[in-house]
C-alpha atoms as a PDB file:
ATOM      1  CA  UNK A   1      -4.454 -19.087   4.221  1.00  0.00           C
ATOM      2  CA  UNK A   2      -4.667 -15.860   5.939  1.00  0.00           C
ATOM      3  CA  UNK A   3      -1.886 -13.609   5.308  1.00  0.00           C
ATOM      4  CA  UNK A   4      -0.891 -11.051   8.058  1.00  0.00           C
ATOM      5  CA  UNK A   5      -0.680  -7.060   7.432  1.00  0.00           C
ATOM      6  CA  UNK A   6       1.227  -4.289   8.793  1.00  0.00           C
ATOM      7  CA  UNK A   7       1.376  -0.898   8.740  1.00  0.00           C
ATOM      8  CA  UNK A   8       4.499   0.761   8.710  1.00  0.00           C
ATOM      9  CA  UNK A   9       3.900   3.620  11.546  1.00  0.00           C
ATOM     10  CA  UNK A  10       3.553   6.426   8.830  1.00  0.00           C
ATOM     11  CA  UNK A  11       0.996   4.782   6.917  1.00  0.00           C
ATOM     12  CA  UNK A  12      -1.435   3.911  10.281  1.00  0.00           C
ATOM     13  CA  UNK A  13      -1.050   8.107  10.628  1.00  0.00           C
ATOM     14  CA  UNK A  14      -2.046   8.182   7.319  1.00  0.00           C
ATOM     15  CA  UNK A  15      -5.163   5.511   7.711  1.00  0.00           C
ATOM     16  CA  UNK A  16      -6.185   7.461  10.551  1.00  0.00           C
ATOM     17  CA  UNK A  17      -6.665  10.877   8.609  1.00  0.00           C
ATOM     18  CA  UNK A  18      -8.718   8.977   6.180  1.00  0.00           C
ATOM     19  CA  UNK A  19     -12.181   9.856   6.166  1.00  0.00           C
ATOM     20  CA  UNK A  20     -15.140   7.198   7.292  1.00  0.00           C
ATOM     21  CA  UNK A  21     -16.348   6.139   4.094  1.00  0.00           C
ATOM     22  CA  UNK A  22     -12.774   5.958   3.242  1.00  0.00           C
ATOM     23  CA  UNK A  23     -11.387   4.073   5.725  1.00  0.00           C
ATOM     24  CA  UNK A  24     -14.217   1.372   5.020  1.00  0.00           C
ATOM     25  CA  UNK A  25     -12.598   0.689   1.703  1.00  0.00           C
ATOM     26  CA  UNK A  26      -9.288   0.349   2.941  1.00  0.00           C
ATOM     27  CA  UNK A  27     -10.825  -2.253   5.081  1.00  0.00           C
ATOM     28  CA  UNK A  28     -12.315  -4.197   2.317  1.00  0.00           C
ATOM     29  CA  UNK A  29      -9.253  -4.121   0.288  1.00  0.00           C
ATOM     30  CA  UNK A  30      -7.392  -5.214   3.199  1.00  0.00           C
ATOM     31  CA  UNK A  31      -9.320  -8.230   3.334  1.00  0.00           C
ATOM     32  CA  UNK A  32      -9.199  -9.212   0.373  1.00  0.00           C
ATOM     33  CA  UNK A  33      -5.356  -8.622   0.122  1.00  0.00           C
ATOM     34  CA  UNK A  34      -5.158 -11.169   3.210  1.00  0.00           C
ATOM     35  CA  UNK A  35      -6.588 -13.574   1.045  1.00  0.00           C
ATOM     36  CA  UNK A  36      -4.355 -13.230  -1.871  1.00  0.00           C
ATOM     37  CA  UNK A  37      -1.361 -10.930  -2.035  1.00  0.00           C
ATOM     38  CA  UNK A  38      -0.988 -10.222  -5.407  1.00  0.00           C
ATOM     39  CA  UNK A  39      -4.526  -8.868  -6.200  1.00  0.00           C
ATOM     40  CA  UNK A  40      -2.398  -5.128  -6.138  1.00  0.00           C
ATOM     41  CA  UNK A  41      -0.765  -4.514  -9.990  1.00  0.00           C
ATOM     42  CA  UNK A  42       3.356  -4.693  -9.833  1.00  0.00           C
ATOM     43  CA  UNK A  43       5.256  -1.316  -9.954  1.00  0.00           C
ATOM     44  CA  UNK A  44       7.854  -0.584 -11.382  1.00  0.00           C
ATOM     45  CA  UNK A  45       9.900   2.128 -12.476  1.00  0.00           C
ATOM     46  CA  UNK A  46       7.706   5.477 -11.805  1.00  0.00           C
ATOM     47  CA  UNK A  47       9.543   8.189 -13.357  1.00  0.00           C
ATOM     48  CA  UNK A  48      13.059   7.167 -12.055  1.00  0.00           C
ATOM     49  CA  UNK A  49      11.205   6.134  -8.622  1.00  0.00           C
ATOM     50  CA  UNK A  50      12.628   2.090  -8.569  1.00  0.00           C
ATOM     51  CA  UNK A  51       8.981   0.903  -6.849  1.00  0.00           C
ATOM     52  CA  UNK A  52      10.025  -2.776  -8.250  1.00  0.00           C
ATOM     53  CA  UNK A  53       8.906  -5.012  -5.609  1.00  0.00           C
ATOM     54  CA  UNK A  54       5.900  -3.070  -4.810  1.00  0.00           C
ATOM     55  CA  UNK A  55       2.206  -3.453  -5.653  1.00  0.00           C
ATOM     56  CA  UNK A  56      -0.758  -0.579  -5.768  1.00  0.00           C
ATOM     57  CA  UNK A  57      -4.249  -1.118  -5.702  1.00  0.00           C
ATOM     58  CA  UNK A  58      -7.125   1.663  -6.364  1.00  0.00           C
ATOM     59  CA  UNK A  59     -10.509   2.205  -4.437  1.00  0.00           C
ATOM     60  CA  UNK A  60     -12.812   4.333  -4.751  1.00  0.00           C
ATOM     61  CA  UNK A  61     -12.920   4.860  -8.849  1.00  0.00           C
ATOM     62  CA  UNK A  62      -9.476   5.001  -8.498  1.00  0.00           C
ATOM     63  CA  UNK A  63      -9.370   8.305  -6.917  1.00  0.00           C
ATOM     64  CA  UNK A  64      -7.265   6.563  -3.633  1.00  0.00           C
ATOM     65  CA  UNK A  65      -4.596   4.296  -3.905  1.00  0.00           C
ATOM     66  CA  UNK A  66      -2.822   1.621  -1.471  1.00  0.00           C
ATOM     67  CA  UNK A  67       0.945   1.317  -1.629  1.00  0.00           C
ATOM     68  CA  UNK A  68       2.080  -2.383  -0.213  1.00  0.00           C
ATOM     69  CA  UNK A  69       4.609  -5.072  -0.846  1.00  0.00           C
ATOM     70  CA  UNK A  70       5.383  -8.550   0.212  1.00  0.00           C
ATOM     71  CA  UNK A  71       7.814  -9.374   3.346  1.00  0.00           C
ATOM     72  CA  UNK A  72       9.070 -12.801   3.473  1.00  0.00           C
ATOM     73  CA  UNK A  73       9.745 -14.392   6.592  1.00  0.00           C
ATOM     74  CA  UNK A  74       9.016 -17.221   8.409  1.00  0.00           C
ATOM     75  CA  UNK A  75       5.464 -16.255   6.982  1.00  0.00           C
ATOM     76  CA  UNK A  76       4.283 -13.955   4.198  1.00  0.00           C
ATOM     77  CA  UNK A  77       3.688 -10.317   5.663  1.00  0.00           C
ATOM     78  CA  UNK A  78       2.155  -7.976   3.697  1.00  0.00           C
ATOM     79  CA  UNK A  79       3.279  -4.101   4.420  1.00  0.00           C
ATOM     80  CA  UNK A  80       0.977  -1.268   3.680  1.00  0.00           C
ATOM     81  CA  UNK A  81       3.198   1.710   3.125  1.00  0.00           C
ATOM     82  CA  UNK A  82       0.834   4.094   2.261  1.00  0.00           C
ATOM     83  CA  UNK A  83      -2.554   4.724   1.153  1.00  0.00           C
ATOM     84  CA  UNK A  84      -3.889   8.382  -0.189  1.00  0.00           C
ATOM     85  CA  UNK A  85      -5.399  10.120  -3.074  1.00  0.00           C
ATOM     86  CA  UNK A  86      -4.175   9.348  -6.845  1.00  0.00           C
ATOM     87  CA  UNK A  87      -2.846  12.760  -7.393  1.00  0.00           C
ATOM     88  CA  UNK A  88      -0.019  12.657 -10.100  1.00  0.00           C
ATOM     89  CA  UNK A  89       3.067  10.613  -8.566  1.00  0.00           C
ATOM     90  CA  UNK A  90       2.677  12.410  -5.033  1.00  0.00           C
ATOM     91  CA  UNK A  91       2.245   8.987  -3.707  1.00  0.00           C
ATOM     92  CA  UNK A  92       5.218   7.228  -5.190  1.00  0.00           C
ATOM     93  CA  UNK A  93       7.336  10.133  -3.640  1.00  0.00           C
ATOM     94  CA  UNK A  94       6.129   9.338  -0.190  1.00  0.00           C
ATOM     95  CA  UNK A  95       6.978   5.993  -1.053  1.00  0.00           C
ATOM     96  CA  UNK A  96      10.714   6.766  -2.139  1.00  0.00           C
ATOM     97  CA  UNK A  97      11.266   8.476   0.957  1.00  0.00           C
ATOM     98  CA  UNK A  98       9.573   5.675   3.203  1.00  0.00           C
ATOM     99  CA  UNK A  99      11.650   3.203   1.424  1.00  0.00           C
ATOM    100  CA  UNK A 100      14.579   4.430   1.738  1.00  0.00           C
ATOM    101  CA  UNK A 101      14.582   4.341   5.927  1.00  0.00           C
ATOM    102  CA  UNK A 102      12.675   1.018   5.906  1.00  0.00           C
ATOM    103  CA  UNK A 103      15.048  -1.306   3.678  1.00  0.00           C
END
């Protein structure tokens, strides 16, 4: 089974600065997510940022990450919420912002 992905409109500006080579990782790992899930590792707590719910996964050595979780509707949708460099916990900001207006 197939699962289907969205990006929330933030995250396709953000897929769209991504460079080439970049975005051809994405791709992969978007792929494979269709296929299962919950190949991302659960968050958490991220210093006092309540990601529970959410899953990352790395690329590229782990220098990019993808933010996504899990919708449940009629059928499993998987959200991409972001995707960007691993610097520090810049990422899981964006995310505490993005959540916030999305749930």
């Amino acid at each position: 089974m197939n699962f289907r992905i969205q990006f929330i409109p933030e995250a396709v500006k953000d897929y769209q600065s991504l460079d080439g080579s970049i975005k051809k990782k994405v791709n992969d790992k978007i792929e494979k997510l269709k296929k299962n899930p919950f190949l991302g590792d659960a968050l958490g707590n991220k210093n006092g940022i309540d990601l529970t719910g959410f899953y990352k996964i790395y690329l590229s050595k782990k220098v990019y990450r993808i933010v996504y979780r899990i919708l449940k509707e009629k059928l499993e949708i998987i959200e991409i919420l972001d995707m960007g460099k691993r610097d520090k916990l810049e990422i899981y900001n964006i995310i505490k912002k993005r959540k916030s207006t999305k749930t």
